[in-house]
C-alpha atoms as a PDB file:
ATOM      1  CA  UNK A   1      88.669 103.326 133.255  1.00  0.00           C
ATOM      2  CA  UNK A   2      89.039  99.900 134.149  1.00  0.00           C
ATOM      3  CA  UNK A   3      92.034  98.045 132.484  1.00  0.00           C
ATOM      4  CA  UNK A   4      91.159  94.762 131.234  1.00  0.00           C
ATOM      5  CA  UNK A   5      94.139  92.771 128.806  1.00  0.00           C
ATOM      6  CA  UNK A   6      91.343  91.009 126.689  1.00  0.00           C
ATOM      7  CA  UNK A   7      89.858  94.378 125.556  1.00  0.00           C
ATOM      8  CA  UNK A   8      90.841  97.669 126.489  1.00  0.00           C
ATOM      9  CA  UNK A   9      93.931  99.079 128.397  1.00  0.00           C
ATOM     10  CA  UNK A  10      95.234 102.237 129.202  1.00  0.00           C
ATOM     11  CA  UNK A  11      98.079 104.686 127.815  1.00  0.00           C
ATOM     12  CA  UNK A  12      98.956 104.414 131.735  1.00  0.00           C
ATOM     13  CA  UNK A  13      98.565 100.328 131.536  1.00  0.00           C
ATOM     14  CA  UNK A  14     101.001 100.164 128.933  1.00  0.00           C
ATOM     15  CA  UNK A  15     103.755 102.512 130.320  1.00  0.00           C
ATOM     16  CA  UNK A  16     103.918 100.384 133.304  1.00  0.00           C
ATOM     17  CA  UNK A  17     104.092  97.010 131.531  1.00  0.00           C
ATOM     18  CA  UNK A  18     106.196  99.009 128.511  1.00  0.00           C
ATOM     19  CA  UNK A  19     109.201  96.365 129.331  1.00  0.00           C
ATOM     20  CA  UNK A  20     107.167  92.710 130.355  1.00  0.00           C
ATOM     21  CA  UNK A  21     108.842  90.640 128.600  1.00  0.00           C
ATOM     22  CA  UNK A  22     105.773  88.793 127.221  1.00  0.00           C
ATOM     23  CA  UNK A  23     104.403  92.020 126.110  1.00  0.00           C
ATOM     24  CA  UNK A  24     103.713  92.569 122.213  1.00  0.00           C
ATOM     25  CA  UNK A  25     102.794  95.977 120.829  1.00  0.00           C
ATOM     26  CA  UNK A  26     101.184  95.818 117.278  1.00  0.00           C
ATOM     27  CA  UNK A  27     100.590  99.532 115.263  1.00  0.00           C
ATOM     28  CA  UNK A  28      97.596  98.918 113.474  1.00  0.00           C
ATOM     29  CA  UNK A  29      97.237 102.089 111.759  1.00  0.00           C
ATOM     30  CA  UNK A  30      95.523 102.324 108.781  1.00  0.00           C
ATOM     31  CA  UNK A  31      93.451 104.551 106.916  1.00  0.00           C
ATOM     32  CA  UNK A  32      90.566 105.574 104.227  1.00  0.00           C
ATOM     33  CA  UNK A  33      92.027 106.563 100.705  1.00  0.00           C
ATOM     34  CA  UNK A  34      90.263 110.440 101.508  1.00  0.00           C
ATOM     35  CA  UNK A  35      91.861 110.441 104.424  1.00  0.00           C
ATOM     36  CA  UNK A  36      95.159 111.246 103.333  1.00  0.00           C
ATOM     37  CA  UNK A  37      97.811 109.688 105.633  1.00  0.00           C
ATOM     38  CA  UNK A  38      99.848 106.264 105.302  1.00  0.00           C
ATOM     39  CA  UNK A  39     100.178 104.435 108.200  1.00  0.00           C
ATOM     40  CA  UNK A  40     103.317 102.758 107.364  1.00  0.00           C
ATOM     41  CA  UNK A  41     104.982 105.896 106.961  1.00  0.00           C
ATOM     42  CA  UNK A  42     103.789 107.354 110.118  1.00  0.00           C
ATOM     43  CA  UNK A  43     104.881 104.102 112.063  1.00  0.00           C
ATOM     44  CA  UNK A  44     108.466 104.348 110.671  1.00  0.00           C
ATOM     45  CA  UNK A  45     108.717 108.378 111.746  1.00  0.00           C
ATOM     46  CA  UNK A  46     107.468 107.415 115.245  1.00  0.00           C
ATOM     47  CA  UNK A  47     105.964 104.692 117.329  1.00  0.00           C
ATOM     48  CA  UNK A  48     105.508 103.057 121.029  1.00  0.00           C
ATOM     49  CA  UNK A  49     108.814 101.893 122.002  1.00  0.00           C
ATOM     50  CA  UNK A  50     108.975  98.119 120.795  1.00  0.00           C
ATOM     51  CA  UNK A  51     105.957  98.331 118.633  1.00  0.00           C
ATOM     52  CA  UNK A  52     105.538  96.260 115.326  1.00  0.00           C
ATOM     53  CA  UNK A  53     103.756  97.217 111.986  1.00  0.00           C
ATOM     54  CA  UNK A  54     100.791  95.127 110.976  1.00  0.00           C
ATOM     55  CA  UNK A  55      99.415  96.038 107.882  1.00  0.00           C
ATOM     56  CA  UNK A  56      95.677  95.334 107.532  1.00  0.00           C
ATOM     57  CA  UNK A  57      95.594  94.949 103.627  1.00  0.00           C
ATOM     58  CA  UNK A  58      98.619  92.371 103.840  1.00  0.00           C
ATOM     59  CA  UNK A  59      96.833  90.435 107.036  1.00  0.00           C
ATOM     60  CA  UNK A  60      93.725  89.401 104.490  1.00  0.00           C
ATOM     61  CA  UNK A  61      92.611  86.868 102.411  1.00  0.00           C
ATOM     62  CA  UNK A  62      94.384  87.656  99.423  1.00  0.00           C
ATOM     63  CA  UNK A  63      91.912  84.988  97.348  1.00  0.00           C
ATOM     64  CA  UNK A  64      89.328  87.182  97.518  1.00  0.00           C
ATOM     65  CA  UNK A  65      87.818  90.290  95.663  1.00  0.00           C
ATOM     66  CA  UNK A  66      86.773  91.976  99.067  1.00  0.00           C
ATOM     67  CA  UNK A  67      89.153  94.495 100.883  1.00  0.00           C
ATOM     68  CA  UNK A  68      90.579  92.992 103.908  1.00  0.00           C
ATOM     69  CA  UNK A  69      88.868  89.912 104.192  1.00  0.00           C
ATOM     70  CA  UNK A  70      89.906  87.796 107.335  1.00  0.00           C
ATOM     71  CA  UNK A  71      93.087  85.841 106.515  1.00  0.00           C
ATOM     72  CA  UNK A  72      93.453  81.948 106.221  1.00  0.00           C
ATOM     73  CA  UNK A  73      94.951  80.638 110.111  1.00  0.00           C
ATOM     74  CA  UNK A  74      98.045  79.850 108.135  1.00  0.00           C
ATOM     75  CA  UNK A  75      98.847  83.003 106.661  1.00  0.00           C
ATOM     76  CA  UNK A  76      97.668  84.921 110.133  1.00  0.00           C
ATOM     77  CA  UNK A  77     100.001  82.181 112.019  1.00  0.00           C
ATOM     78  CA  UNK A  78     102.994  83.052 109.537  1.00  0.00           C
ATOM     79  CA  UNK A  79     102.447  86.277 109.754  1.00  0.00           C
ATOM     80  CA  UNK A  80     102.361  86.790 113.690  1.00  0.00           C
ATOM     81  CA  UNK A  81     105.177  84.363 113.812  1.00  0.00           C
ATOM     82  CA  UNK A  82     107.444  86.696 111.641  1.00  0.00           C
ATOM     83  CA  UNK A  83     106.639  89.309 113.549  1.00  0.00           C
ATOM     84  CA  UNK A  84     107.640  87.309 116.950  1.00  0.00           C
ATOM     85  CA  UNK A  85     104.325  87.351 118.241  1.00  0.00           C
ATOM     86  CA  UNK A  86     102.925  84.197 119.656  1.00  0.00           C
ATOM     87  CA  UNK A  87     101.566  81.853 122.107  1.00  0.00           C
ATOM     88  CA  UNK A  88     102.155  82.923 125.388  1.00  0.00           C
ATOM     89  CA  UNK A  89     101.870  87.058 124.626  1.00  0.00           C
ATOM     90  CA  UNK A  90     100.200  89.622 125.509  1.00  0.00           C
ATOM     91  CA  UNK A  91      99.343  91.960 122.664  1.00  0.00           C
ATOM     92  CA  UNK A  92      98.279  95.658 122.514  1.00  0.00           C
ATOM     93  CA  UNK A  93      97.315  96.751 119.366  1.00  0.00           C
ATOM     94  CA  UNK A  94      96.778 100.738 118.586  1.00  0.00           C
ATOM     95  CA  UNK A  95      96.433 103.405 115.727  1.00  0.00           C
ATOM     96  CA  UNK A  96      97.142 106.868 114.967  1.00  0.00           C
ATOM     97  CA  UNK A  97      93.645 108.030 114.676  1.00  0.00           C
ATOM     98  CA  UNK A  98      92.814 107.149 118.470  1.00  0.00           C
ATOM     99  CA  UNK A  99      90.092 104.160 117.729  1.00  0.00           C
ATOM    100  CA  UNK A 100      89.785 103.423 113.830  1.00  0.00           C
ATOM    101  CA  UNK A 101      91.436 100.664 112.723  1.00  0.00           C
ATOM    102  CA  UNK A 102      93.322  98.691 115.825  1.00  0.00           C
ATOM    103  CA  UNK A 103      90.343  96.947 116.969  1.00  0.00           C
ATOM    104  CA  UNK A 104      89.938  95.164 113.429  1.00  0.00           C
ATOM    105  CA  UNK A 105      93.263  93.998 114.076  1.00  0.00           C
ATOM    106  CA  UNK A 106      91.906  93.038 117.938  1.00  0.00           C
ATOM    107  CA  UNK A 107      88.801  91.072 116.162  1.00  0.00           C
ATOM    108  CA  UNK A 108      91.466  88.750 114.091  1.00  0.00           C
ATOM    109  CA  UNK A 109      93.501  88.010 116.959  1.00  0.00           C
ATOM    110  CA  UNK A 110      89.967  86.824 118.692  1.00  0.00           C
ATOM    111  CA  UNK A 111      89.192  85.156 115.692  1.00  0.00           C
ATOM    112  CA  UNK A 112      92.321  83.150 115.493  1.00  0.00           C
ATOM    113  CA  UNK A 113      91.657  82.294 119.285  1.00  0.00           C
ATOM    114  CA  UNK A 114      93.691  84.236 120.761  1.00  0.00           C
ATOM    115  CA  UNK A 115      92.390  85.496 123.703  1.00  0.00           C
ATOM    116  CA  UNK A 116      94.757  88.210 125.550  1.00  0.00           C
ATOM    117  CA  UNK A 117      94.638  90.869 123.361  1.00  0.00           C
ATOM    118  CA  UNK A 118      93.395  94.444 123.944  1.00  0.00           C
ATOM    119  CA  UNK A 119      93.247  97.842 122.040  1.00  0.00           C
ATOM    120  CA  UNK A 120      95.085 101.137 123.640  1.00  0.00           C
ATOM    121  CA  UNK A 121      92.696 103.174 124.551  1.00  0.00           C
ATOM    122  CA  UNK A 122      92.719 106.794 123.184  1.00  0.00           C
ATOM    123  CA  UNK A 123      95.854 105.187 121.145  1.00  0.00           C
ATOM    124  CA  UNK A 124      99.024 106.823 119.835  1.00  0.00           C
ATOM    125  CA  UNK A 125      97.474 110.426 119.655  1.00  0.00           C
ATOM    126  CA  UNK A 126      97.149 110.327 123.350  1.00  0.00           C
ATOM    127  CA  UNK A 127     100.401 108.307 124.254  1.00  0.00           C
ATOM    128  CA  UNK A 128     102.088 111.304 122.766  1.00  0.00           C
ATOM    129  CA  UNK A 129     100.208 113.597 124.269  1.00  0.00           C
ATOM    130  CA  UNK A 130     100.851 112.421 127.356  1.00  0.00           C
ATOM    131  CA  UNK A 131     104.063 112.553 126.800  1.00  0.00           C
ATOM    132  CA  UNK A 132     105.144 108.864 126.784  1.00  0.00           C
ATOM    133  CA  UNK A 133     108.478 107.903 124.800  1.00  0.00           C
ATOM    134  CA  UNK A 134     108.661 107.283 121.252  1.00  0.00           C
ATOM    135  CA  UNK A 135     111.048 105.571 118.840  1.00  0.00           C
ATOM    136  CA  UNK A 136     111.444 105.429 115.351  1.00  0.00           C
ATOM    137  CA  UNK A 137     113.473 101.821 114.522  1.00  0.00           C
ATOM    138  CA  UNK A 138     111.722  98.942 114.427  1.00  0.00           C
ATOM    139  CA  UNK A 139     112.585  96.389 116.958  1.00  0.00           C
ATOM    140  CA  UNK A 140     115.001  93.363 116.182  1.00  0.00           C
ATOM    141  CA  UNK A 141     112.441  90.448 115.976  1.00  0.00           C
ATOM    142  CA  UNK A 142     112.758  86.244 116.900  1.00  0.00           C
ATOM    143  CA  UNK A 143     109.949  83.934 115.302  1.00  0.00           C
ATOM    144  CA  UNK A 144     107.659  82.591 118.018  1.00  0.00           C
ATOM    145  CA  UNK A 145     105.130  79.889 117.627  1.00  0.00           C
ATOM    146  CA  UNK A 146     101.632  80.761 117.238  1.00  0.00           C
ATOM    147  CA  UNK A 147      98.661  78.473 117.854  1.00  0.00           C
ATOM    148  CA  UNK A 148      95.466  79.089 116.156  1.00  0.00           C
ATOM    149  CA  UNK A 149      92.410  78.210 116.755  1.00  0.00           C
ATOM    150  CA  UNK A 150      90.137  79.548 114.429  1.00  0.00           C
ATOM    151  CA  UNK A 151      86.830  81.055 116.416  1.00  0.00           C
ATOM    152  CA  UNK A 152      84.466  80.541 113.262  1.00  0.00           C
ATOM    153  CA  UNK A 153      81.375  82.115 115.512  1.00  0.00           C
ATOM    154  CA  UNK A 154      83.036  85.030 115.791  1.00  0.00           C
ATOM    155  CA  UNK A 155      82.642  85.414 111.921  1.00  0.00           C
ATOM    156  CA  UNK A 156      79.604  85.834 109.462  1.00  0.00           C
ATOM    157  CA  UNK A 157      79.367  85.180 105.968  1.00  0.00           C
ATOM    158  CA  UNK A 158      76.680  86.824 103.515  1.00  0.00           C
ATOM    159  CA  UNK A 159      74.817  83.462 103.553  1.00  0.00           C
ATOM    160  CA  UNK A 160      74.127  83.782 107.416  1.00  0.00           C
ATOM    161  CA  UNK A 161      73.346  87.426 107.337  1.00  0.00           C
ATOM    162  CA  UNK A 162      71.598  87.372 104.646  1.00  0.00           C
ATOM    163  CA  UNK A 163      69.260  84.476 106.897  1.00  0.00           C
ATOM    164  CA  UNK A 164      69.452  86.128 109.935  1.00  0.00           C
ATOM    165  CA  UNK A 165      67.897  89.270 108.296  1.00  0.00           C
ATOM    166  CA  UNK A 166      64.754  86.993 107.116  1.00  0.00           C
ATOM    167  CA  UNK A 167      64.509  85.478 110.037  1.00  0.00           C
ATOM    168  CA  UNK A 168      64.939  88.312 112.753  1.00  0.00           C
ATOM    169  CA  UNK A 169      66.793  86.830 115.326  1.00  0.00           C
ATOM    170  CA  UNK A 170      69.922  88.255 115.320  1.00  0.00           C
ATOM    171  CA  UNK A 171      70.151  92.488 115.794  1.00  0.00           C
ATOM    172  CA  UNK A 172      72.449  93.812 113.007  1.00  0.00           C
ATOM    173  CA  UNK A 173      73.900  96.762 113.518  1.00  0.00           C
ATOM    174  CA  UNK A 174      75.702  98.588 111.208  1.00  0.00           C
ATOM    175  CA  UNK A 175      79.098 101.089 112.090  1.00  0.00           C
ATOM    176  CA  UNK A 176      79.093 103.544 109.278  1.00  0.00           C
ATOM    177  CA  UNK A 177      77.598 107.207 109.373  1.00  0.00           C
ATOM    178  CA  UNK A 178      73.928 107.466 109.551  1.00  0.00           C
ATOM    179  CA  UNK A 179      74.087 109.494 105.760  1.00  0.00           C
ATOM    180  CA  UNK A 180      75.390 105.924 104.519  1.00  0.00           C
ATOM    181  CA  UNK A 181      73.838 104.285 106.674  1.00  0.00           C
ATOM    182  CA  UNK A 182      69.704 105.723 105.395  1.00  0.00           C
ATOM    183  CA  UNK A 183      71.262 106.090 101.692  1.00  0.00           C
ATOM    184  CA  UNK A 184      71.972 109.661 101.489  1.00  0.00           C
ATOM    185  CA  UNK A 185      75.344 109.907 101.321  1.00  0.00           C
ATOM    186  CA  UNK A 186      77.401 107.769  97.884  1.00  0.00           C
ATOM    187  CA  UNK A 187      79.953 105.098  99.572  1.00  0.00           C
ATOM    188  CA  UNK A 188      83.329 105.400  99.408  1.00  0.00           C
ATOM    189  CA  UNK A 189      83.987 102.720  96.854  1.00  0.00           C
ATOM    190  CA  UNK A 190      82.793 102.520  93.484  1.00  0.00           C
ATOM    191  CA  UNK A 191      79.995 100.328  92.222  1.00  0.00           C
ATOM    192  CA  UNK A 192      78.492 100.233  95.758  1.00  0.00           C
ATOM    193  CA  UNK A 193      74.379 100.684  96.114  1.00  0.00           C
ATOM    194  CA  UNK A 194      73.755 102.911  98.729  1.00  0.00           C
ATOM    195  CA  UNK A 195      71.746 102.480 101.859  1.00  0.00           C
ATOM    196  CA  UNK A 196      71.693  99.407 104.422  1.00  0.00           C
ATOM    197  CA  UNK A 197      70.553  95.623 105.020  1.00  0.00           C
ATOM    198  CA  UNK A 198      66.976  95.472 105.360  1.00  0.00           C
ATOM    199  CA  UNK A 199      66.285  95.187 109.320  1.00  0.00           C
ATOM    200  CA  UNK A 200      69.619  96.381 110.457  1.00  0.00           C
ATOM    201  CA  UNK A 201      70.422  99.159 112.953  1.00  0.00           C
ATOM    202  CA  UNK A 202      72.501 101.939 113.015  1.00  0.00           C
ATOM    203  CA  UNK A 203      75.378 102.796 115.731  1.00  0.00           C
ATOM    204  CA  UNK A 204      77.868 104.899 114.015  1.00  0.00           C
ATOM    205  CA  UNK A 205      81.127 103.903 115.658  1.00  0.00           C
ATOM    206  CA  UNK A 206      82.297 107.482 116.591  1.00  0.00           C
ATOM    207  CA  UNK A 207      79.029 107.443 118.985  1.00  0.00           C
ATOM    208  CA  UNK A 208      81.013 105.009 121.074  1.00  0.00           C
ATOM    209  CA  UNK A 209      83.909 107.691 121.729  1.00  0.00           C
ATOM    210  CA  UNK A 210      84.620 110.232 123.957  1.00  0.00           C
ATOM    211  CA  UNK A 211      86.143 113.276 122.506  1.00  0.00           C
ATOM    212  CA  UNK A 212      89.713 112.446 123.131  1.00  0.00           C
ATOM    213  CA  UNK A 213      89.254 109.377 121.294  1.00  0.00           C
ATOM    214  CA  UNK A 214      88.806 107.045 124.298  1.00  0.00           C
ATOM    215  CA  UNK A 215      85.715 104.518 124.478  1.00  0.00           C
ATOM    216  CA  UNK A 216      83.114 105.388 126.664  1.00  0.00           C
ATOM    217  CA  UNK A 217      82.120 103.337 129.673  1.00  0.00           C
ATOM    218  CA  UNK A 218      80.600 100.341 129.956  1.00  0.00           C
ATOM    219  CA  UNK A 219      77.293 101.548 131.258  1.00  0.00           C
ATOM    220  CA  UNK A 220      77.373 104.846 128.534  1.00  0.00           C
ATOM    221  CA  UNK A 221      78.008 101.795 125.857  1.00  0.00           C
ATOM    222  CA  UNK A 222      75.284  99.923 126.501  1.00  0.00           C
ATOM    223  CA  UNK A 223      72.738 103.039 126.918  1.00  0.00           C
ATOM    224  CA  UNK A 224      74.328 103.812 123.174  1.00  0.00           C
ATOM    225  CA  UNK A 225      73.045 100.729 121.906  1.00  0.00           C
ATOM    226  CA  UNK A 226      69.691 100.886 123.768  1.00  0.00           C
ATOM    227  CA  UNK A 227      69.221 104.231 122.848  1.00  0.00           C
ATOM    228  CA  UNK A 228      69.029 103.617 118.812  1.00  0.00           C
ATOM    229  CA  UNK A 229      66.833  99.762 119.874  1.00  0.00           C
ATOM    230  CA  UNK A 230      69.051  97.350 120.426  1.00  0.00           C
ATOM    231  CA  UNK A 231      67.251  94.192 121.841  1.00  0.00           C
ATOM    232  CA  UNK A 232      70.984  93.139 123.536  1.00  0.00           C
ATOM    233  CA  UNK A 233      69.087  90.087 125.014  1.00  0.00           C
ATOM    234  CA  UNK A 234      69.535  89.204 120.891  1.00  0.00           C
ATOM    235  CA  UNK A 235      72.762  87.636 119.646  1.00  0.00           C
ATOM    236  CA  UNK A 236      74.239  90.340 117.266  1.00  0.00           C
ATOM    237  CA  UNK A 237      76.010  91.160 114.049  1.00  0.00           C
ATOM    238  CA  UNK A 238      77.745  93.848 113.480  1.00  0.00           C
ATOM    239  CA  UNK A 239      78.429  95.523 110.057  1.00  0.00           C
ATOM    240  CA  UNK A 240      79.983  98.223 108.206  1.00  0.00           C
ATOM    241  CA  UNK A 241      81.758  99.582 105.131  1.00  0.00           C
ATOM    242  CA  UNK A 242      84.515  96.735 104.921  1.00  0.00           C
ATOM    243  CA  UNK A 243      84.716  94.345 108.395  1.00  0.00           C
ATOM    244  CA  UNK A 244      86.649  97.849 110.147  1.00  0.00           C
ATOM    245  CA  UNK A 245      85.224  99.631 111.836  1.00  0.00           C
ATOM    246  CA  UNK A 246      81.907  97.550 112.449  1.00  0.00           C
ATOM    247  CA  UNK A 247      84.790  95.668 115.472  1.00  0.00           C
ATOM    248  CA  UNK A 248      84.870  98.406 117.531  1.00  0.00           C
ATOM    249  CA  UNK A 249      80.878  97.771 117.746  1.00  0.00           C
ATOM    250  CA  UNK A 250      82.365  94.219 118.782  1.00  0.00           C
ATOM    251  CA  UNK A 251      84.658  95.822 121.355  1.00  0.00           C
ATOM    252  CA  UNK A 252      82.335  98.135 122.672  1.00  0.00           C
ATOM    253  CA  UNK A 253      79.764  95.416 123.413  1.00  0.00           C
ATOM    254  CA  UNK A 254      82.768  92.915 124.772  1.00  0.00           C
ATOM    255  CA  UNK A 255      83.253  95.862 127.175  1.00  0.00           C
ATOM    256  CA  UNK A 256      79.891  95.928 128.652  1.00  0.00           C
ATOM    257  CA  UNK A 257      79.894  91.981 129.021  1.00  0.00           C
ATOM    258  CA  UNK A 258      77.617  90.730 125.606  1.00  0.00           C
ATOM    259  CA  UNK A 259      80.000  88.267 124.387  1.00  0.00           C
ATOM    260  CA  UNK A 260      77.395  87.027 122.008  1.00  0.00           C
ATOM    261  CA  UNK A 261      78.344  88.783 119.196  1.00  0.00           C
ATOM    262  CA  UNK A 262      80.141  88.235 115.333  1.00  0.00           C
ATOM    263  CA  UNK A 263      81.567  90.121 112.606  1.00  0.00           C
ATOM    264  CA  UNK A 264      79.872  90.163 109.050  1.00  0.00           C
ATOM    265  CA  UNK A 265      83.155  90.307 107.206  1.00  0.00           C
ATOM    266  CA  UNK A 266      82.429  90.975 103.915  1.00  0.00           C
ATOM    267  CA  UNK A 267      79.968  94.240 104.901  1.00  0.00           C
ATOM    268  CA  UNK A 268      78.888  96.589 102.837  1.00  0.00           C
ATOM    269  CA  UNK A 269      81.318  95.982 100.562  1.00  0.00           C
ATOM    270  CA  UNK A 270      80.126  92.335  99.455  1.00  0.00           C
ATOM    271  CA  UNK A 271      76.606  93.164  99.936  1.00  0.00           C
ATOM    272  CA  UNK A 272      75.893  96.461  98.674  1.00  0.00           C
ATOM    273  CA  UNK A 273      77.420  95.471  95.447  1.00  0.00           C
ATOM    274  CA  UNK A 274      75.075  92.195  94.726  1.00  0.00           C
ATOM    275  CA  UNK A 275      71.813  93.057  93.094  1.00  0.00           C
ATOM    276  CA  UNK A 276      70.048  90.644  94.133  1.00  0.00           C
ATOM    277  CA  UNK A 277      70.361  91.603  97.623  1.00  0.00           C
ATOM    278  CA  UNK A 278      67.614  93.719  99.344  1.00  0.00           C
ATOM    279  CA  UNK A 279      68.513  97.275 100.225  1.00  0.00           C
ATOM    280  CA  UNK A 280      66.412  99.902 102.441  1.00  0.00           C
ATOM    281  CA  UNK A 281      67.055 103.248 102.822  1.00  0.00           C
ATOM    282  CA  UNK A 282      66.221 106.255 104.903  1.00  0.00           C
ATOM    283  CA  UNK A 283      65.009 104.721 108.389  1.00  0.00           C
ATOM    284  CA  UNK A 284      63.279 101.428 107.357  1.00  0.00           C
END
């Protein structure tokens, strides 16, 4: 693959930059309640050497209703500057699943407008089984100063969505499994109406991955897309259970060079619970 800092590196990218001094290494893991592991706990038995916990749940908007909503800049600037991570860094982000959760965490740093970030690719299930070093103490930390820059294009609201699925001029494509996605399968969260926004598309995110949990190629990424009929010369929105795993539809597309794309934060979470939003089912 072809390394690039402001999307996707490689387990072999970060052992040779392991001790840059600019270098921050975030674990993102974090994962579904039926999923059954805790990523906090995994993090403290063993991590990349010099790698900080970010907690998704704590890095939110804790004013709203709707899991994991994209923090206020303040908190996100706090909380990067506790962590030491600021202007001036490099940051890797990875998870324990391969390619779940560490791109959401990718999508916030974008959003905040900060630009060189990238996800591990393959993550810390093949950095260990490649045999890289691991540790299990958490690194001794000094604030840094973070600038931020909020992105807000990068972002949708329910408003806008709801708009551009009227209007038609946005593709929205939607990360979840295509049993939730047509309305055959119940969702994960109580209360939840099952099926999809009316006009949206569906590119399950695990379509995007090899088997080792890598990404695919540019060129196998975009025939992905085309293959379920993605107009890409469309701006795009992508969408999923709760604002997760909907960005590694982000940082698939970033790979193959559409940079006109945004996140619909609130998903399916804030819209499959409203009734007096339109739902369609099965194909439509």
């Amino acid at each position: 693959m072809t390394d690039d800092p402001k999307t996707l590196v490689s387990t072999d990218w970060l052992a040779r930059h392991l001790s840059d001094p600019d270098l921050r290494i975030l674990d993102a893991s974090w994962y579904l309640p039926d999923m059954g592991r805790e990523g906090r706990a995994e993090y403290d038995a063993a991590h990349i050497p010099g790698a900080r916990f970010v907690n998704i749940d704590d890095l939110s908007d804790a004013r709203s209703d709707l899991p994991h909503m994209a923090p206020p800049p303040e908190k996100f600037m706090s909380r990067m500057r506790a962590m030491g991570v600021g202007d001036g860094h490099q940051v890797v982000v990875y998870d324990g699943a391969g390619m779940f959760s560490a791109a959401r965490i990718w999508w916030l740093f974008k959003l905040m407008g900060h630009a060189d970030v990238a996800v591990l690719d393959g993550g810390f299930p093949k950095w260990q089984a490649e045999g890289h070093p691991v540790e299990d103490v958490a690194p001794v930390v000094r604030d840094r100063h973070m600038t931020v820059r909020r992105q807000a294009h990068l972002a949708r609201d329910v408003t806008q969505v709801s708009s551009a699925a009227k209007l038609g001029d946005h593709e929205i494509i939607d990360a979840r499994s295509p049993g939730r996605f047509r309305g055959e399968e119940a969702e994960p969260r109580p209360g939840m109406r099952a099926g999809h926004i009316p006009g949206s598309k569906n590119v399950h995110y695990a379509a995007l991955l090899n088997e080792d949990g890598t990404m695919k190629a540019p060129d196998q990424l975009r025939d992905v897309f085309e293959s379920a009929g993605i107009d890409l010369s469309k701006p795009a929105i992508t969408t999923c259970g709760s604002g997760v795993t909907a960005a590694i539809l982000s940082l698939a597309m970033e790979r193959f060079g559409k940079s006109d794309h945004s996140l619909y934060d609130g998903s399916w979470s804030e819209w499959g619970q409203f009734p007096t939003l339109p739902v369609a089912t099965g194909d439509d």
